[in-house]
N, C-alpha and C. Protein backbone atom coordinates (compact mmCIF):
# COMPACT_ATOMS: atom_id res chain seq x y z
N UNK A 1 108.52 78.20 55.56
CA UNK A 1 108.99 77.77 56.86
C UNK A 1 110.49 78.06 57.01
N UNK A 2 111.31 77.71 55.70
CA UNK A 2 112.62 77.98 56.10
C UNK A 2 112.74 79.17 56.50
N UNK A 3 112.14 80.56 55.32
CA UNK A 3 111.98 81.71 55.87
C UNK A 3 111.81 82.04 57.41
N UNK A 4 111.06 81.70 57.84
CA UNK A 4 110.58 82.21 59.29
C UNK A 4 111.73 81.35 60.28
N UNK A 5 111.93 80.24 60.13
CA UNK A 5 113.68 79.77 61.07
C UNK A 5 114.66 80.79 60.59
N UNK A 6 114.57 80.95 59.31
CA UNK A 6 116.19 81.44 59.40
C UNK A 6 115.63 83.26 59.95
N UNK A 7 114.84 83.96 59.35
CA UNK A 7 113.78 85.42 60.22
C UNK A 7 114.64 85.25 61.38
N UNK A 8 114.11 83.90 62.48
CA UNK A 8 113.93 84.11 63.99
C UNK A 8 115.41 83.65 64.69
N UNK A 9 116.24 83.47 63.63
CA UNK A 9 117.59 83.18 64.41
C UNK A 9 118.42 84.09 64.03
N UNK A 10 118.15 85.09 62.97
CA UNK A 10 118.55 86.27 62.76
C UNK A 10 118.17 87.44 64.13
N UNK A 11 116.98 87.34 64.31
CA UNK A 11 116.49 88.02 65.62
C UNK A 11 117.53 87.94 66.58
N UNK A 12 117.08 86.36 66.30
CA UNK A 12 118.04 86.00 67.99
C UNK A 12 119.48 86.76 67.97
N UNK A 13 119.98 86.29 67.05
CA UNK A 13 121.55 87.18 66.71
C UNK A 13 121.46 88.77 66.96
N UNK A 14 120.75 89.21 66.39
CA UNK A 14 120.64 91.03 66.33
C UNK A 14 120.02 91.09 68.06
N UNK A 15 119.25 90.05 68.59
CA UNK A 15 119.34 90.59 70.27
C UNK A 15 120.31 90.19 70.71
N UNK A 16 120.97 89.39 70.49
CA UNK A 16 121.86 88.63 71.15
C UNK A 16 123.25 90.08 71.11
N UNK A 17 123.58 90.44 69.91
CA UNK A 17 124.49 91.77 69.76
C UNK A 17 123.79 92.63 70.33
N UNK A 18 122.64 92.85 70.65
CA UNK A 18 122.27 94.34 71.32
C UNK A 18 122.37 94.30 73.28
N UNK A 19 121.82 93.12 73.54
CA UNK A 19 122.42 92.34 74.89
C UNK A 19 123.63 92.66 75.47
N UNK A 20 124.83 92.14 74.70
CA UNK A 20 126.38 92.07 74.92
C UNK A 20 126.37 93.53 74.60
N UNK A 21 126.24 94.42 73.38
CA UNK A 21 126.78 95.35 73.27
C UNK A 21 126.18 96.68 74.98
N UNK A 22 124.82 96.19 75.42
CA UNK A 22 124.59 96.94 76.24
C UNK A 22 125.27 96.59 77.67
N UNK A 23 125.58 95.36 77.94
CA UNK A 23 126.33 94.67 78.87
C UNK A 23 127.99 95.18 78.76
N UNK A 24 128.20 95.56 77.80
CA UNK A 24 129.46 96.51 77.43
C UNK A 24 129.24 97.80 77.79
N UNK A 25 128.65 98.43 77.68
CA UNK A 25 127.87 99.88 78.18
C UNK A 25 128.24 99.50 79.50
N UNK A 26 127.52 98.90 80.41
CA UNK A 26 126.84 99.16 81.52
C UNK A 26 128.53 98.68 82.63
N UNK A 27 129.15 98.02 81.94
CA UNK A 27 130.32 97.81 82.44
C UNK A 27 131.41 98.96 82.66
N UNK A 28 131.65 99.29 81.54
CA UNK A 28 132.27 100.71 80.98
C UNK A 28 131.46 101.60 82.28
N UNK A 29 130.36 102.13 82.40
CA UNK A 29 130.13 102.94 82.84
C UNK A 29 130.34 102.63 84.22
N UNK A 30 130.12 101.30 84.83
CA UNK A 30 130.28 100.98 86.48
C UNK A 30 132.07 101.19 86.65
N UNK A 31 132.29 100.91 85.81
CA UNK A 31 134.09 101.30 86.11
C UNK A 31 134.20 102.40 86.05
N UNK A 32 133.78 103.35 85.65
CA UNK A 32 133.65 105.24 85.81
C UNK A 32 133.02 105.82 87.20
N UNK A 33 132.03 104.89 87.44
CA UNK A 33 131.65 105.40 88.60
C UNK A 33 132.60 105.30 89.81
N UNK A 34 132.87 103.54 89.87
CA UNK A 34 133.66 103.35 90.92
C UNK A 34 135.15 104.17 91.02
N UNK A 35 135.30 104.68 89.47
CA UNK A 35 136.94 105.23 90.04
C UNK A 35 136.23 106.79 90.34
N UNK A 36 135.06 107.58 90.02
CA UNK A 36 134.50 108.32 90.49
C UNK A 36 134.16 108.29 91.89
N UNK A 37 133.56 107.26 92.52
CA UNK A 37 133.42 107.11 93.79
C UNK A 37 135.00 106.89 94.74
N UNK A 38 135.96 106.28 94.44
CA UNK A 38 136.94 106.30 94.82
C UNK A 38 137.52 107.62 95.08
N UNK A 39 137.21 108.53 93.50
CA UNK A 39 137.91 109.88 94.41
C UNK A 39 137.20 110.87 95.16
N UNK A 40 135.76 110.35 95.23
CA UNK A 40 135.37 111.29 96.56
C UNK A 40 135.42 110.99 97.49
N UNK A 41 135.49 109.76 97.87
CA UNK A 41 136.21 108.69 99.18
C UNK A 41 136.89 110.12 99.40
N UNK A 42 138.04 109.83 98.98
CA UNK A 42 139.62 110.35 98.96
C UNK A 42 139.74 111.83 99.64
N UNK A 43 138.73 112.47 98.32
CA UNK A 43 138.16 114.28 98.39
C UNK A 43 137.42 113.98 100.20
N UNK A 44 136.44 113.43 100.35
CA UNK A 44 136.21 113.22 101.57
C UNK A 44 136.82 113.51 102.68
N UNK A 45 137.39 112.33 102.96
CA UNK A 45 138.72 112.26 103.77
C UNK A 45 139.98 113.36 103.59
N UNK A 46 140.65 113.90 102.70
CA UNK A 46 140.96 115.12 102.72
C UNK A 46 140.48 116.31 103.72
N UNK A 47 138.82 116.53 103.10
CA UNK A 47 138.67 117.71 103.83
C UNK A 47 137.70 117.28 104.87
N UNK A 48 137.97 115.78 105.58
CA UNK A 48 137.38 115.79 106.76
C UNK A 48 138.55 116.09 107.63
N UNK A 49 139.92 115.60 107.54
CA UNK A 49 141.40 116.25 108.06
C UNK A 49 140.78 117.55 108.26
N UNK A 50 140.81 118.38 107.16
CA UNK A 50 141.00 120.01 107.13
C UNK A 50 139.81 120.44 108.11
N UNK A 51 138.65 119.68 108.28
CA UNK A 51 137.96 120.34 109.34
C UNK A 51 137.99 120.32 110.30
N UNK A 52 139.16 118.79 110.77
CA UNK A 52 139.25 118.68 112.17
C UNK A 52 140.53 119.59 112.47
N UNK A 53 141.63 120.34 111.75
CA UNK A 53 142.90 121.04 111.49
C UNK A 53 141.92 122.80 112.16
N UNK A 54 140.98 122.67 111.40
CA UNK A 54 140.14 123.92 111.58
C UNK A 54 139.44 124.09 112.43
N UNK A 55 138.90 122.86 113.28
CA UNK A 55 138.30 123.12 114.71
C UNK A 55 139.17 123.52 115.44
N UNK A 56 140.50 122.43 115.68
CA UNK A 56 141.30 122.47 116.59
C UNK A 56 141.70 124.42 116.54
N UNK A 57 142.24 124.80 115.19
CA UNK A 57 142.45 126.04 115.51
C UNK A 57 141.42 127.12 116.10
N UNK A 58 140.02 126.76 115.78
CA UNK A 58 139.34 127.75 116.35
C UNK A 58 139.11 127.76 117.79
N UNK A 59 139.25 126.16 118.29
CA UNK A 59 139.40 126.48 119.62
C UNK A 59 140.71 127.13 119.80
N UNK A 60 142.19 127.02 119.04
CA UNK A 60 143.18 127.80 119.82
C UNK A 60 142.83 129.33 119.63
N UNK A 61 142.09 130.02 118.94
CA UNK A 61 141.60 131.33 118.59
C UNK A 61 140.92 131.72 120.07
N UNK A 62 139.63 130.89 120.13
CA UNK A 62 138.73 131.06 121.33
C UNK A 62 139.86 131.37 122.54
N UNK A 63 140.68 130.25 122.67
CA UNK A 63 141.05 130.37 123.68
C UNK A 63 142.34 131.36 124.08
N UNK A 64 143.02 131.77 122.98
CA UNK A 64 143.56 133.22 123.12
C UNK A 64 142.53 134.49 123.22
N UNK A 65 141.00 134.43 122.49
CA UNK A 65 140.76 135.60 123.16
C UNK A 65 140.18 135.93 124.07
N UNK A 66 140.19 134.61 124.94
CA UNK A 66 139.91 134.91 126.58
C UNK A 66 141.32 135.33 127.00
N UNK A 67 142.08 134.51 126.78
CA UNK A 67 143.97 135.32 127.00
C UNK A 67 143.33 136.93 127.21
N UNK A 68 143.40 137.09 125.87
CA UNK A 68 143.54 138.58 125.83
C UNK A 68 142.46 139.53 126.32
N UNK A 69 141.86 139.07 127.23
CA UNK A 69 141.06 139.93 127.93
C UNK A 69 141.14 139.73 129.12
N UNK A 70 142.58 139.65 129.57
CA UNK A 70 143.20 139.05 131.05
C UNK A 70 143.77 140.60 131.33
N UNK A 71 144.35 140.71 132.81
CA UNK A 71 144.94 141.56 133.17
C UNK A 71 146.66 141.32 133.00
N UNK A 72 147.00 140.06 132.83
CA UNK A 72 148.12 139.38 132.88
C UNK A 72 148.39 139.97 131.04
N UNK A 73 147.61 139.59 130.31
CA UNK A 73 147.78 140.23 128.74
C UNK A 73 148.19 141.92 128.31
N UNK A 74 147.10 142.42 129.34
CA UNK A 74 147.11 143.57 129.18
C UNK A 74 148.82 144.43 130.00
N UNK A 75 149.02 143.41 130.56
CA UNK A 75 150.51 144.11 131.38
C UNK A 75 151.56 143.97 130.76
N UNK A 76 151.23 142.49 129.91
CA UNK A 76 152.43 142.12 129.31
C UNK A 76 152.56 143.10 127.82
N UNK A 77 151.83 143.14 127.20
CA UNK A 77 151.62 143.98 126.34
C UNK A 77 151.85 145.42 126.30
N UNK A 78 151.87 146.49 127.85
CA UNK A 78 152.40 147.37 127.65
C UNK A 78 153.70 147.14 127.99
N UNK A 79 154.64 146.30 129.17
CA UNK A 79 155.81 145.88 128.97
C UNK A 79 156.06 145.91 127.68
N UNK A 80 155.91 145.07 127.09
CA UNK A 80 156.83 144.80 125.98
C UNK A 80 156.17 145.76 124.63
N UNK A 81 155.34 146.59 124.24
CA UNK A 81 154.80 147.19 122.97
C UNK A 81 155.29 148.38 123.59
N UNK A 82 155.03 149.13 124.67
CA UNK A 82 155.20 150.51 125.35
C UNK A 82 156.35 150.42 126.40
N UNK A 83 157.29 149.85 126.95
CA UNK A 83 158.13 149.77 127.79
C UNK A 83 157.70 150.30 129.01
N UNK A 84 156.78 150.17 129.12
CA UNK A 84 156.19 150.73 130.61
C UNK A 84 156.21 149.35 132.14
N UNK A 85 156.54 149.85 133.30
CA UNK A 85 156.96 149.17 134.21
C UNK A 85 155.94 149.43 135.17
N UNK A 86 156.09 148.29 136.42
CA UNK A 86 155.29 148.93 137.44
C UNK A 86 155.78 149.87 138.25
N UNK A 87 155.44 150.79 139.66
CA UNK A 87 155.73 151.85 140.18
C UNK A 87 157.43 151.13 141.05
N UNK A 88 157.34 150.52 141.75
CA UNK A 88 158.18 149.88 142.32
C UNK A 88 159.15 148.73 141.72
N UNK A 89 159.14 147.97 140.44
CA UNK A 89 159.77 147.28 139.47
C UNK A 89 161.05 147.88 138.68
N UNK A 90 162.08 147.16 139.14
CA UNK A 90 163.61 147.27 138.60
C UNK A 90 163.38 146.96 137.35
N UNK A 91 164.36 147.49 135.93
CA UNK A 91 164.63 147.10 135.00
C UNK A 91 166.13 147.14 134.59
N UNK A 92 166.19 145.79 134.91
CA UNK A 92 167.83 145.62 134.00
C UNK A 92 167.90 145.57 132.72
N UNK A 93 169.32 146.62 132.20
CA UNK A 93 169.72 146.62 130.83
C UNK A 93 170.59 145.66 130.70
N UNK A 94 170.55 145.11 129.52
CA UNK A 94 172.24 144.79 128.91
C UNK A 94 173.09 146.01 128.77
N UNK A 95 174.77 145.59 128.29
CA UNK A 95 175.19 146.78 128.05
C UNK A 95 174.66 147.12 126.40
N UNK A 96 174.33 145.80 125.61
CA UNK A 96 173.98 146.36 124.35
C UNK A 96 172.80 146.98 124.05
N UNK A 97 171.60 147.53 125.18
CA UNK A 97 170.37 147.89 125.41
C UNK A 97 169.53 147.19 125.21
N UNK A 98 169.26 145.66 125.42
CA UNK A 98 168.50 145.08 125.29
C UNK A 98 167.67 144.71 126.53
């Protein structure tokens, strides 16, 4: 009889260390996750910025290349790339030719 008390409180002890030691595990690892989850929060939010940075520009894209399929684009562009004028349009120089 003593045998089998002292057997079953030995048990108890060796579960009792396998319990805590896995309750140590499982702790350890929830603190990895959460600072894991914290930085994809973060990563998240980062490149949810960068997509709204990246819409906004594609609408300013869109909306220059309706610009540039204006007649107002196309005039200004030989003005100023080709120096070309209209038939009746003055052009003043500087004296430094600008």
């Amino acid at each position: 009889m003593y045998r089998r008390v002292r057997h079953s409180r030995l048990s108890v002890f060796a579960i009792l260390i396998i319990v805590g030691l896995l309750l140590t595990v499982i702790s350890v690892d929830s603190k990895s996750l959460m600072e894991k989850e914290r930085a994809l929060k973060e990563k998240e939010a980062q490149l949810t910025l960068q997509l709204e940075s990246e819409q906004a520009r594609t609408e300013e894209l869109e909306e220059f290349e309706k610009y540039t399929k204006t007649k107002k684009y196309a005039e200004e562009m030989a003005k100023k790339k080709l120096g070309l004028v209209h038939e009746n349009e003055i052009v003043f120089k500087t004296e430094d030719g600008k």
